[in-house]
Protein backbone atom coordinates (compact mmCIF):
# COMPACT_ATOMS: atom_id res chain seq x y z
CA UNK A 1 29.70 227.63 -101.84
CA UNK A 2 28.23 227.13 -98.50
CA UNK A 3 25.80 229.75 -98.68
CA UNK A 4 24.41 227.94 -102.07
CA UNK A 5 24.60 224.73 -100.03
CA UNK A 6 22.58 226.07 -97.14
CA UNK A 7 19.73 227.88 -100.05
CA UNK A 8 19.72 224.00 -101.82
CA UNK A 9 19.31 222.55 -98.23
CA UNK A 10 16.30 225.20 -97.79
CA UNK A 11 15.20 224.68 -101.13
CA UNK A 12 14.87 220.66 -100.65
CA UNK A 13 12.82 221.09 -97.44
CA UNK A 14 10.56 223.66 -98.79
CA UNK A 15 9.31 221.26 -101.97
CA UNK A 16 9.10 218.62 -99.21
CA UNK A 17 6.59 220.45 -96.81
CA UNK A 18 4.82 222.17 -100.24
CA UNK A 19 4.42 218.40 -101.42
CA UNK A 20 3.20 216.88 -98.08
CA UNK A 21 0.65 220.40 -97.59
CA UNK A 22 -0.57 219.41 -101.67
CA UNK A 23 -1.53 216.50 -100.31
CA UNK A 24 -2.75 216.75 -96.72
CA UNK A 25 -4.80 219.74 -96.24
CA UNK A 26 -8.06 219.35 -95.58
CA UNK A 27 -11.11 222.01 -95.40
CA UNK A 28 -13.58 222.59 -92.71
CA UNK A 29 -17.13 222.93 -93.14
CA UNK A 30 -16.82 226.43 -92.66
CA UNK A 31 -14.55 226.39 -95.93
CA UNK A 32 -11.64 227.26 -94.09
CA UNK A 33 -7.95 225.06 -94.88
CA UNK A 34 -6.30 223.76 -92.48
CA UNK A 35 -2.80 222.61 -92.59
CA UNK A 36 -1.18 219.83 -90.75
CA UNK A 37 2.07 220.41 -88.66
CA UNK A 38 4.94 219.85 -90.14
CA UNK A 39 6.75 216.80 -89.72
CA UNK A 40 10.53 216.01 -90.39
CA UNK A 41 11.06 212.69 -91.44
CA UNK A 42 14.39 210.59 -90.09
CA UNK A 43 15.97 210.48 -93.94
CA UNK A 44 15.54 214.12 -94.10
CA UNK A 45 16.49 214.68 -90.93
CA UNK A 46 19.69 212.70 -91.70
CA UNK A 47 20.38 214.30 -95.04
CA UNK A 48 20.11 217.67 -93.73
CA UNK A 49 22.94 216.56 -90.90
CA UNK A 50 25.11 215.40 -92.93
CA UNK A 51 24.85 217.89 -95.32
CA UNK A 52 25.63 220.69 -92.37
CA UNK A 53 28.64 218.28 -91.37
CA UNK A 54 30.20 218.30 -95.19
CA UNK A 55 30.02 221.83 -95.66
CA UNK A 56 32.97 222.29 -93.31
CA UNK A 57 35.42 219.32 -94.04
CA UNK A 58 38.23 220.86 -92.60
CA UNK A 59 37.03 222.40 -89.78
CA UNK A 60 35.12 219.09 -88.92
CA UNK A 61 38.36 217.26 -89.13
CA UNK A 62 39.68 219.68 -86.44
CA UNK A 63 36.84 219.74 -84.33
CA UNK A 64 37.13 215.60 -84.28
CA UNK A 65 40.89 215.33 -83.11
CA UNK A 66 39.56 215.77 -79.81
CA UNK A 67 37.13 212.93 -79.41
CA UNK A 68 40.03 210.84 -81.43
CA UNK A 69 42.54 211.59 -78.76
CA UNK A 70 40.34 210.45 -76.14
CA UNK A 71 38.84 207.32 -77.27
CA UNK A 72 41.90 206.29 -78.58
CA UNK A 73 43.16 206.65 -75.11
CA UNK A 74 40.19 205.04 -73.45
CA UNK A 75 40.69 201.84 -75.73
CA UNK A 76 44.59 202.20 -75.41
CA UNK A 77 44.58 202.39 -71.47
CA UNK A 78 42.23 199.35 -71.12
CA UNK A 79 43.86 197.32 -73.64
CA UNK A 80 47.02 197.77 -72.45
CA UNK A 81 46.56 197.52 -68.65
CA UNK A 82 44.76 194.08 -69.55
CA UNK A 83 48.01 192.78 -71.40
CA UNK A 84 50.30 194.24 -69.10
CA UNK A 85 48.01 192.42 -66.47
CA UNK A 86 48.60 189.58 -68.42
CA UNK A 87 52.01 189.94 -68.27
CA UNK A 88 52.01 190.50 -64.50
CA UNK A 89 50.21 187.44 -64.21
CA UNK A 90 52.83 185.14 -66.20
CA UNK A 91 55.84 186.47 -64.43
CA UNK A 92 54.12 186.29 -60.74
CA UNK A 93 52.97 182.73 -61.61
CA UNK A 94 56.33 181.45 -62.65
CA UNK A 95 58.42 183.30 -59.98
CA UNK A 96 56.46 184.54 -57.01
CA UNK A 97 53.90 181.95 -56.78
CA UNK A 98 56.53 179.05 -56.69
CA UNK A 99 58.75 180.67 -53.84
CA UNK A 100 58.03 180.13 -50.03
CA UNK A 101 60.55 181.83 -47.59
CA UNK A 102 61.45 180.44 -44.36
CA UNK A 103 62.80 182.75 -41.47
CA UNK A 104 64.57 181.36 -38.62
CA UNK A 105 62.67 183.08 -35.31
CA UNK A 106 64.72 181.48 -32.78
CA UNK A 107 67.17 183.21 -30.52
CA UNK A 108 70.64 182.43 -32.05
CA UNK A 109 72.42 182.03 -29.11
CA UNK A 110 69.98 178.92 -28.25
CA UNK A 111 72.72 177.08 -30.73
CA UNK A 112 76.36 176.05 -30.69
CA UNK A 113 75.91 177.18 -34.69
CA UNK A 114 74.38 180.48 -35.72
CA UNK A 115 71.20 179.45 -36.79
CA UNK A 116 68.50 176.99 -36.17
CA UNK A 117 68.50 175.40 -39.53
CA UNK A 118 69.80 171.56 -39.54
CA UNK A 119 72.77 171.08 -41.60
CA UNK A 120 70.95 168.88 -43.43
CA UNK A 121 67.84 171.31 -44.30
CA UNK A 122 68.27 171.34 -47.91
CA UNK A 123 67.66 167.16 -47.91
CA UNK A 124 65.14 167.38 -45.11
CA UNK A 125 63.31 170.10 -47.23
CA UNK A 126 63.33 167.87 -50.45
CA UNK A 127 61.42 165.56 -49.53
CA UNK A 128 58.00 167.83 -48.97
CA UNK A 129 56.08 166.96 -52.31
CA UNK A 130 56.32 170.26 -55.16
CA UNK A 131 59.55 171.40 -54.20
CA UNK A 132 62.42 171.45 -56.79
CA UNK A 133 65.06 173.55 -55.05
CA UNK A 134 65.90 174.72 -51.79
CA UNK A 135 68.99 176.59 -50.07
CA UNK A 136 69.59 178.48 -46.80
CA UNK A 137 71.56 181.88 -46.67
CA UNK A 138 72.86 184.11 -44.16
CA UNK A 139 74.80 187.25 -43.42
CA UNK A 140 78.30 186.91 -41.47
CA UNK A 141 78.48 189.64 -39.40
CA UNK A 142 81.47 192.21 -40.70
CA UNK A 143 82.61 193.01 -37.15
CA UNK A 144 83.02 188.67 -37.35
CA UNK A 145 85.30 188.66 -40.52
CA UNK A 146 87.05 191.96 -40.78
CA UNK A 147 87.97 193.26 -44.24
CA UNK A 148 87.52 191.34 -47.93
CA UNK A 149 90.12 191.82 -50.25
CA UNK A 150 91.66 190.26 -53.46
CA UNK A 151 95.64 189.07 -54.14
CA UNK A 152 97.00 192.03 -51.53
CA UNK A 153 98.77 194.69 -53.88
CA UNK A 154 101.13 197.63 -52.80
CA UNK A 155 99.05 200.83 -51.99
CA UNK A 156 95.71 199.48 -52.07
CA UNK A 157 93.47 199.03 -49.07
CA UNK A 158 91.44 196.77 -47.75
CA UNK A 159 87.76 197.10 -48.42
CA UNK A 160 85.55 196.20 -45.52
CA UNK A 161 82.10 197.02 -46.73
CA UNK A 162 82.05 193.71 -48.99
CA UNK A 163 79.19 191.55 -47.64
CA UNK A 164 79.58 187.97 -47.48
CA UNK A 165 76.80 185.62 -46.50
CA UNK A 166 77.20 181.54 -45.71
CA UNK A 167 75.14 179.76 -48.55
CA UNK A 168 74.19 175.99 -48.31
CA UNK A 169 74.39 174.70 -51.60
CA UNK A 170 71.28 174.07 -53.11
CA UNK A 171 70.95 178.67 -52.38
CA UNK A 172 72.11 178.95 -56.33
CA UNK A 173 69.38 176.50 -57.59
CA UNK A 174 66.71 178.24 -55.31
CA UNK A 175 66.99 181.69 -56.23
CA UNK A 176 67.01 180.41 -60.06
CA UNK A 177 70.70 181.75 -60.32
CA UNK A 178 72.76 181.84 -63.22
CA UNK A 179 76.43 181.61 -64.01
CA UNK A 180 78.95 183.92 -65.62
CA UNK A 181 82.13 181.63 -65.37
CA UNK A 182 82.94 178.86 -63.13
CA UNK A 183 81.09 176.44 -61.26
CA UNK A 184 79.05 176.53 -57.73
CA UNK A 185 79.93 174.66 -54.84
CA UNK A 186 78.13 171.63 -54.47
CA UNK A 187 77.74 169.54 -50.84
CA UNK A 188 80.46 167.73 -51.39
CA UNK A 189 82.37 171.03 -50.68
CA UNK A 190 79.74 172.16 -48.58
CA UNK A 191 80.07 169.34 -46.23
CA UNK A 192 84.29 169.04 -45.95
CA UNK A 193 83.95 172.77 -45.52
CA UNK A 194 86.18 173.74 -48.17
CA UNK A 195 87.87 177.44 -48.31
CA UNK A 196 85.98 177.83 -51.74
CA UNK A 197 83.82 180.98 -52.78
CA UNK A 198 81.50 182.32 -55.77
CA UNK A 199 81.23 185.74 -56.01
CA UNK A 200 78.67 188.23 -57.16
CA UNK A 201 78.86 189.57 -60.48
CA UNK A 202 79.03 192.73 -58.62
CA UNK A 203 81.93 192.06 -56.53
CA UNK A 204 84.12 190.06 -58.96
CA UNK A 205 84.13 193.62 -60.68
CA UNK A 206 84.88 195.35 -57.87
CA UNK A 207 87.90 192.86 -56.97
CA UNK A 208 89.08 192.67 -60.60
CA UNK A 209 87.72 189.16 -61.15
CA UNK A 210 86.73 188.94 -64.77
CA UNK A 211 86.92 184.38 -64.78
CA UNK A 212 87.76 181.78 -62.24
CA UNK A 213 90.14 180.29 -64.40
CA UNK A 214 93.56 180.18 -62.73
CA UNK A 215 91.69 179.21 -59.44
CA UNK A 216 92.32 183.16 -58.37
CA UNK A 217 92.41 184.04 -54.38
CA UNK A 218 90.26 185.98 -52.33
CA UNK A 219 91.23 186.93 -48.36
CA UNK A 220 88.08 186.93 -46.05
CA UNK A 221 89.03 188.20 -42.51
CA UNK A 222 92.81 187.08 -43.80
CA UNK A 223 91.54 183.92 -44.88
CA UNK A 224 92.32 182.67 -47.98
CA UNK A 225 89.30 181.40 -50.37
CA UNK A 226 89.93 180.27 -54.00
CA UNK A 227 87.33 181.54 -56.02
CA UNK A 228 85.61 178.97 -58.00
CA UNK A 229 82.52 180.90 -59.89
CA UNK A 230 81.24 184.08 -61.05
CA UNK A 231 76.82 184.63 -60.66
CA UNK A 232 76.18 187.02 -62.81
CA UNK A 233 72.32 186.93 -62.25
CA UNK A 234 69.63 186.06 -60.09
CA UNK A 235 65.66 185.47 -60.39
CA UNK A 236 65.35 186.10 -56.30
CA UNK A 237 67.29 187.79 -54.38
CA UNK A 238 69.29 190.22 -56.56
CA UNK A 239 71.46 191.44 -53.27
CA UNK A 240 73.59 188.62 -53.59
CA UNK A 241 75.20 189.80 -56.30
CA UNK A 242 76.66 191.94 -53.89
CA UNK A 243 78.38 189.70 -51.69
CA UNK A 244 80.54 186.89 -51.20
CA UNK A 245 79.26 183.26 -51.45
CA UNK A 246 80.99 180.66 -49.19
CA UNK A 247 79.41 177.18 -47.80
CA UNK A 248 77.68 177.01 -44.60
CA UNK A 249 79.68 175.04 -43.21
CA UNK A 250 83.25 176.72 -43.68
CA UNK A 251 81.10 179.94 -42.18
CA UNK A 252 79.99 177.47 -39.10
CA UNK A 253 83.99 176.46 -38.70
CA UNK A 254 85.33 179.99 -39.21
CA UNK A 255 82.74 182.20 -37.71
CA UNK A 256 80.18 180.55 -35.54
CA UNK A 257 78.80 183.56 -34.34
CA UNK A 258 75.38 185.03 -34.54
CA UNK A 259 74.24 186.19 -37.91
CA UNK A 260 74.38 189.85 -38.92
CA UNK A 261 71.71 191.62 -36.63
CA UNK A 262 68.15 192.35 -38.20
CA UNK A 263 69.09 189.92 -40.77
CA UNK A 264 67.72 186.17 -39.42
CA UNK A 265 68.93 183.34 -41.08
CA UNK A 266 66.55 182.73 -44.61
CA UNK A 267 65.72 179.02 -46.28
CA UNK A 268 64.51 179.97 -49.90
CA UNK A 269 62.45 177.36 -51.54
CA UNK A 270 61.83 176.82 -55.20
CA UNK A 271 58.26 174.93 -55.87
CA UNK A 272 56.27 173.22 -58.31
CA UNK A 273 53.11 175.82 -59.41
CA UNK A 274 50.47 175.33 -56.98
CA UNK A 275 51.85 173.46 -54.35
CA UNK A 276 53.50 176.96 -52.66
CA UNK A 277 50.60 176.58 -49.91
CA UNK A 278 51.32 173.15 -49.15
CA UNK A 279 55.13 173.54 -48.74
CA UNK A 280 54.78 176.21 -46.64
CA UNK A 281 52.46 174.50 -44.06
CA UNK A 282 54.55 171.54 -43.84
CA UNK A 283 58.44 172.68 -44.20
CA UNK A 284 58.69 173.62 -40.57
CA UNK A 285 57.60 170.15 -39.21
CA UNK A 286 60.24 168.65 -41.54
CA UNK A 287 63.25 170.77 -40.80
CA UNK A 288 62.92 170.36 -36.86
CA UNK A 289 60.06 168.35 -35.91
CA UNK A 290 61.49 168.91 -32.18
CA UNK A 291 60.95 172.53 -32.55
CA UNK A 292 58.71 173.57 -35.42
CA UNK A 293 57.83 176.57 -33.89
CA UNK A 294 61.49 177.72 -34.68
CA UNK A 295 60.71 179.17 -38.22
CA UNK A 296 58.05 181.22 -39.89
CA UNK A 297 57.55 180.05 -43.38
CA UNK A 298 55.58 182.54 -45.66
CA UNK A 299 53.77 181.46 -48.81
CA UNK A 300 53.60 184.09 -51.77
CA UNK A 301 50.17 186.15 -51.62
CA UNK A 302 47.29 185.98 -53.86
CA UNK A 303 47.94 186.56 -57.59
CA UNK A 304 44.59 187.32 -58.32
CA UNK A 305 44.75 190.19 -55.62
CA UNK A 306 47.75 191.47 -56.83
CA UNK A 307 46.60 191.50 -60.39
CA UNK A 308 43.42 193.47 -59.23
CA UNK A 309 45.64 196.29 -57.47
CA UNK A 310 48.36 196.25 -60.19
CA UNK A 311 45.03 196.50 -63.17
CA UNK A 312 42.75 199.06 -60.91
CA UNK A 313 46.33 201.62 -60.36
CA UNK A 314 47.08 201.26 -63.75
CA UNK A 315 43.63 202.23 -64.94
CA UNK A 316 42.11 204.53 -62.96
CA UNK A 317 45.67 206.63 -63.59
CA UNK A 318 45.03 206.27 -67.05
CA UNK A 319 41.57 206.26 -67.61
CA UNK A 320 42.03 210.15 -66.05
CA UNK A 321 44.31 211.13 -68.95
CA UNK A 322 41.24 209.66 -71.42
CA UNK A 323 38.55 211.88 -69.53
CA UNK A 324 40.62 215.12 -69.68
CA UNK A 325 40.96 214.19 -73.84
CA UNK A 326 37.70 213.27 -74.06
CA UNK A 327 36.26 216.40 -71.85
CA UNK A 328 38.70 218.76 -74.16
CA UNK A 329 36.62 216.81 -77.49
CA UNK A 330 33.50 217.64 -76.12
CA UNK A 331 34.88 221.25 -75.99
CA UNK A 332 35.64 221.37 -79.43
CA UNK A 333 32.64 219.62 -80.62
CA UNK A 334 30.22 222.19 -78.58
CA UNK A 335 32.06 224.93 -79.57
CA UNK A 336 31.91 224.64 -83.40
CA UNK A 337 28.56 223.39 -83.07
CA UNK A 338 27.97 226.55 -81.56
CA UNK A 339 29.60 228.58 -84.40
CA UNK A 340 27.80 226.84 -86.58
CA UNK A 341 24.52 227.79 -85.06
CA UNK A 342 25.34 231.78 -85.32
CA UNK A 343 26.56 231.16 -88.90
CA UNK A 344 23.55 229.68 -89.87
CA UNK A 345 20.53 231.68 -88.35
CA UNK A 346 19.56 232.92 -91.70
CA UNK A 347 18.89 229.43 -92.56
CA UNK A 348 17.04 228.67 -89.38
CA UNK A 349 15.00 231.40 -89.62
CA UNK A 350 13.92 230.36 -92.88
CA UNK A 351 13.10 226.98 -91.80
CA UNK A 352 11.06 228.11 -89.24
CA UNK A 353 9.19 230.59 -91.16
CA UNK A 354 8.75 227.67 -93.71
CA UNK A 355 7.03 225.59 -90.72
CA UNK A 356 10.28 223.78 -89.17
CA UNK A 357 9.55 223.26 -85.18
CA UNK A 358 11.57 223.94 -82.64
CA UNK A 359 12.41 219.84 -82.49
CA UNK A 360 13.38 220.11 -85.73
CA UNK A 361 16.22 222.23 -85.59
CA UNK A 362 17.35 221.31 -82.11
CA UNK A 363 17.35 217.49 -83.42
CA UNK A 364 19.12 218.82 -87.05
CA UNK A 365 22.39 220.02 -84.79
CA UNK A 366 22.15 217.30 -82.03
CA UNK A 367 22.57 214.94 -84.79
CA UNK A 368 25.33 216.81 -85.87
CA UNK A 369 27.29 216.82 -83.33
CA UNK A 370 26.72 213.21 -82.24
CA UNK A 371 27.48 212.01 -85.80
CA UNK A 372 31.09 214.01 -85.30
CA UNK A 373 31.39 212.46 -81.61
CA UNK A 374 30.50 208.63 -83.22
CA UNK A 375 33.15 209.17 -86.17
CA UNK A 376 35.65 210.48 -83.93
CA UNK A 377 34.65 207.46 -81.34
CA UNK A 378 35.17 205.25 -84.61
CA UNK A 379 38.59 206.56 -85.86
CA UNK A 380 39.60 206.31 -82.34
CA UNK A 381 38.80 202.74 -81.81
CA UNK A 382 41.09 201.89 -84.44
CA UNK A 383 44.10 203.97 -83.78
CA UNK A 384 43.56 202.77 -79.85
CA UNK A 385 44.01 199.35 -81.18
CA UNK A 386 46.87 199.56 -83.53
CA UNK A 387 48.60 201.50 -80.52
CA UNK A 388 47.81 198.35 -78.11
CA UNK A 389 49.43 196.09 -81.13
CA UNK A 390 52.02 197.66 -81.59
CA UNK A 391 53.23 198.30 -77.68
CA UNK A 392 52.90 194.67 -77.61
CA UNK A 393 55.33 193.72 -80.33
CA UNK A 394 57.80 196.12 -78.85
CA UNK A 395 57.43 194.76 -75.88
CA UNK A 396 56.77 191.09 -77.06
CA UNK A 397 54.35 190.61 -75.19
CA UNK A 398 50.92 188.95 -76.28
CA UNK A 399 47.79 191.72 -76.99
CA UNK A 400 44.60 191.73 -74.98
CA UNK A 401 41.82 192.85 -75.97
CA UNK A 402 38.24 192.75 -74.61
CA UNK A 403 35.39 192.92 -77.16
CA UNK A 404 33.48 195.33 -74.79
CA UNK A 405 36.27 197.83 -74.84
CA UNK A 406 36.38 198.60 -79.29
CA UNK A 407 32.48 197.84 -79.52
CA UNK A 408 31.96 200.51 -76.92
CA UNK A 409 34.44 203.10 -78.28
CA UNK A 410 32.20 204.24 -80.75
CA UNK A 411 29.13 204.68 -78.91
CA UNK A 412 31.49 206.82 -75.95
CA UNK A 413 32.05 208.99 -79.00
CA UNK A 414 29.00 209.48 -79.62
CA UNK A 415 27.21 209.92 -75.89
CA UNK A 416 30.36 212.75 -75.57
CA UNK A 417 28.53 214.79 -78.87
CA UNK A 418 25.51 214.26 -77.81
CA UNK A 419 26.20 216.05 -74.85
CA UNK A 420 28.57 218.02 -76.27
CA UNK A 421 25.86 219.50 -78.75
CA UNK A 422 22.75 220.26 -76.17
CA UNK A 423 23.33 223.34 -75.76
CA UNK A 424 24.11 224.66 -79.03
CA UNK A 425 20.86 222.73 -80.61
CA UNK A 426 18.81 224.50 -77.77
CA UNK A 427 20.02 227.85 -78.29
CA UNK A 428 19.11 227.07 -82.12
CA UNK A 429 15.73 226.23 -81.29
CA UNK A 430 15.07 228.94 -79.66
CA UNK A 431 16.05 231.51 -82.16
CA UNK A 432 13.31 233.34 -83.71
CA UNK A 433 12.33 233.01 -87.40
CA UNK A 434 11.03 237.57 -87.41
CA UNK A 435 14.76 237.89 -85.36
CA UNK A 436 16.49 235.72 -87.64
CA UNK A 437 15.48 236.80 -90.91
CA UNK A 438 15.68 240.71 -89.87
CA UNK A 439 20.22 239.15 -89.62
């Protein structure tokens, strides 16, 4: 069937050049003919391309899965780093960009208490423009409150490794906490310095805590604290759901020692979007406008930047994978453009004994191969989108797509056959019609 293909093929293009010589020859004075060179027009040209591509269906289809892979992972990679991105964005803007950390720098044993912090930061701080929340948190030192345990029970040890840290009590608002059971201590209990705690989801396991109800006991350092709530998650600062919540000022009564070493005293703020900046360059003039000098405060970094790092790691990891696919289609395309060639030199021998240049054939298996590189560019363009739609609903996220990114799928489909099929098309140009036929 192919070999009756290739003689139609031969058959077509020798009527065409008969018809154009019929018509185009002209005579010399001396009487002698002379005949024009042949020409190959772009129809036939086409024709003869796709006719070479549809003898082979199958092994076409093979030689394609290459290029698919690849450009579906080009279009994939991009599509999906820009809606992760996206993603990225969202989150960072409604957590990161609205927090601003304050860090006591002071020496701690400057104060009778064990950190610089008014006891009234959390009102001071609430008055700065853009903030919603604000709270101050620190770690008791364990050497300070010995061992944390829950109703003593026969047998059972004490467990000293339980971290507990004095919270003021706008801490649960700031780090966008949320509640298991319970309730949080509010500054009514804050200020009396009431021997109440919450408790880390974490640690309520640990001590057999499943619900506050029944006002259950806890022994800090031998100290009895009636537990009051269970946190069972946090937006900031997920270690406190290992430790021990109790108010500031209960800490200040009972241990008014220095914080636990390397860990300075913290003031987390919750802000309005946008006004992070502004908080941060005013909140140490309002919390000690004595001694503003006594805290760093640190505004969240550039989204954009981190956006830019998270989208150029993402790609440039990916976009490797997409080369190596789209290196291994080239392969495949040069390859059985290749075999093609060798099956075919008959037929190329004939053509160029029939008056086909050397441009023609080269350009006949160029186009080839670049058609097979553009439909596998094209196929791939889809499946990469379908796979960015559908990681999206999984993920529920929203799908973002640059036009650039299909529109140019096809075309890097088609630049990969194009080089992918310069070599074969050369080696067929230069085959000789005397060596060919003699095959």
């Amino acid at each position: 069937m192919n070999a009756l293909s290739s003689l139609g093929s031969v058959a077509r293009l020798l009527r065409q050049r008969l018809e154009r010589r019929e018509g185009k020859q002209r005579v010399r004075a001396d009487n002698t003919v002379v005949v024009p060179t042949s020409r190959l027009r772009l129809v036939d040209l086409v024709t003869e391309a796709v006719a070479g591509i549809l003898q082979r269906t199958g092994r076409t289809a093979l030689t394609i899965v290459g290029i698919v892979l690849g450009v579906a992972a080009f279009v994939a990679v991009l599509g999906v780093t820009a809606t992760a991105t996206g993603q990225i964005s969202r989150r960072f803007t409604e957590l990161y960009a609205t927090e601003v950390t304050v860090t006591d720098v002071t020496l701690t044993d400057t104060y009778a208490t064990a950190t610089a912090f008014p006891a009234d930061a959390d009102q001071r701080v609430m008055v700065i423009n853009g903030v919603r929340h604000a709270g101050v948190y620190w770690t008791i030192p364990a050497e300070q409150i010995g061992s944390v345990t829950g109703v003593p029970l026969p047998g059972v040890a004490a467990n000293t490794t339980i971290p507990v840290i004095a919270a003021s009590a706008g801490l649960f608002d700031a780090v966008r906490g949320h509640l298991a059971a319970g309730r949080i201590f509010d500054a009514a209990l804050d200020q009396r310095g009431e021997r109440v705690a919450v408790l880390g989801g974490a640690i309520a396991h640990h001590l057999g805590i499943t619900s506050p109800d029944g006002l259950p006991a806890i022994f800090v350092g031998g100290v009895p604290f009636t537990v009051i709530g269970i946190v069972d998650t946090v937006q900031r600062r997920p270690e406190l759901l290992a430790a021990v919540w109790i108010p500031r000022h209960t800490a200040e009564v009972l241990w008014p020692g220095p914080p636990e070493p390397g860990q300075p005293p913290q003031m987390v703020i919750d802000t309005n979007l946008g006004a992070a900046a502004v908080v941060a360059r005013q909140v140490a003039l309002a919390l000690r406008p004595d001694a503003p000098n006594s805290f760093n405060a640190a505004a969240p970094p550039d989204p954009q930047t981190l956006r830019d790092q998270v989208s150029t790691d993402l790609s440039g990891l990916f976009l490797v994978l997409a080369g190596v696919c789209l290196v291994i289609g080239a392969v495949g395309i040069a390859n059985t453009t290749l075999v093609a060639v060798l099956e075919r030199v008959p037929e190329i021998g004939l053509r160029r004994a029939l008056g086909a240049q050397r441009r023609h054939i080269a350009g006949q298996f160029l186009l080839e191969s670049t058609t097979l590189g553009a439909v596998g560019g094209l196929n791939g363009a889809g499946i990469g989108v379908a796979t960015i739609v559908a990681v999206a609903f999984v993920r529920e996220w929203t799908p973002v797509m640059t036009p650039w990114t299909v529109l140019c799928a096809p075309a890097v489909g088609a630049i990969t056959g194009l080089l992918a099929g310069i070599y074969p098309s050369l080696r067929a140009a230069r085959i000789e019609p005397v060596d060919a036929l003699r095959q």
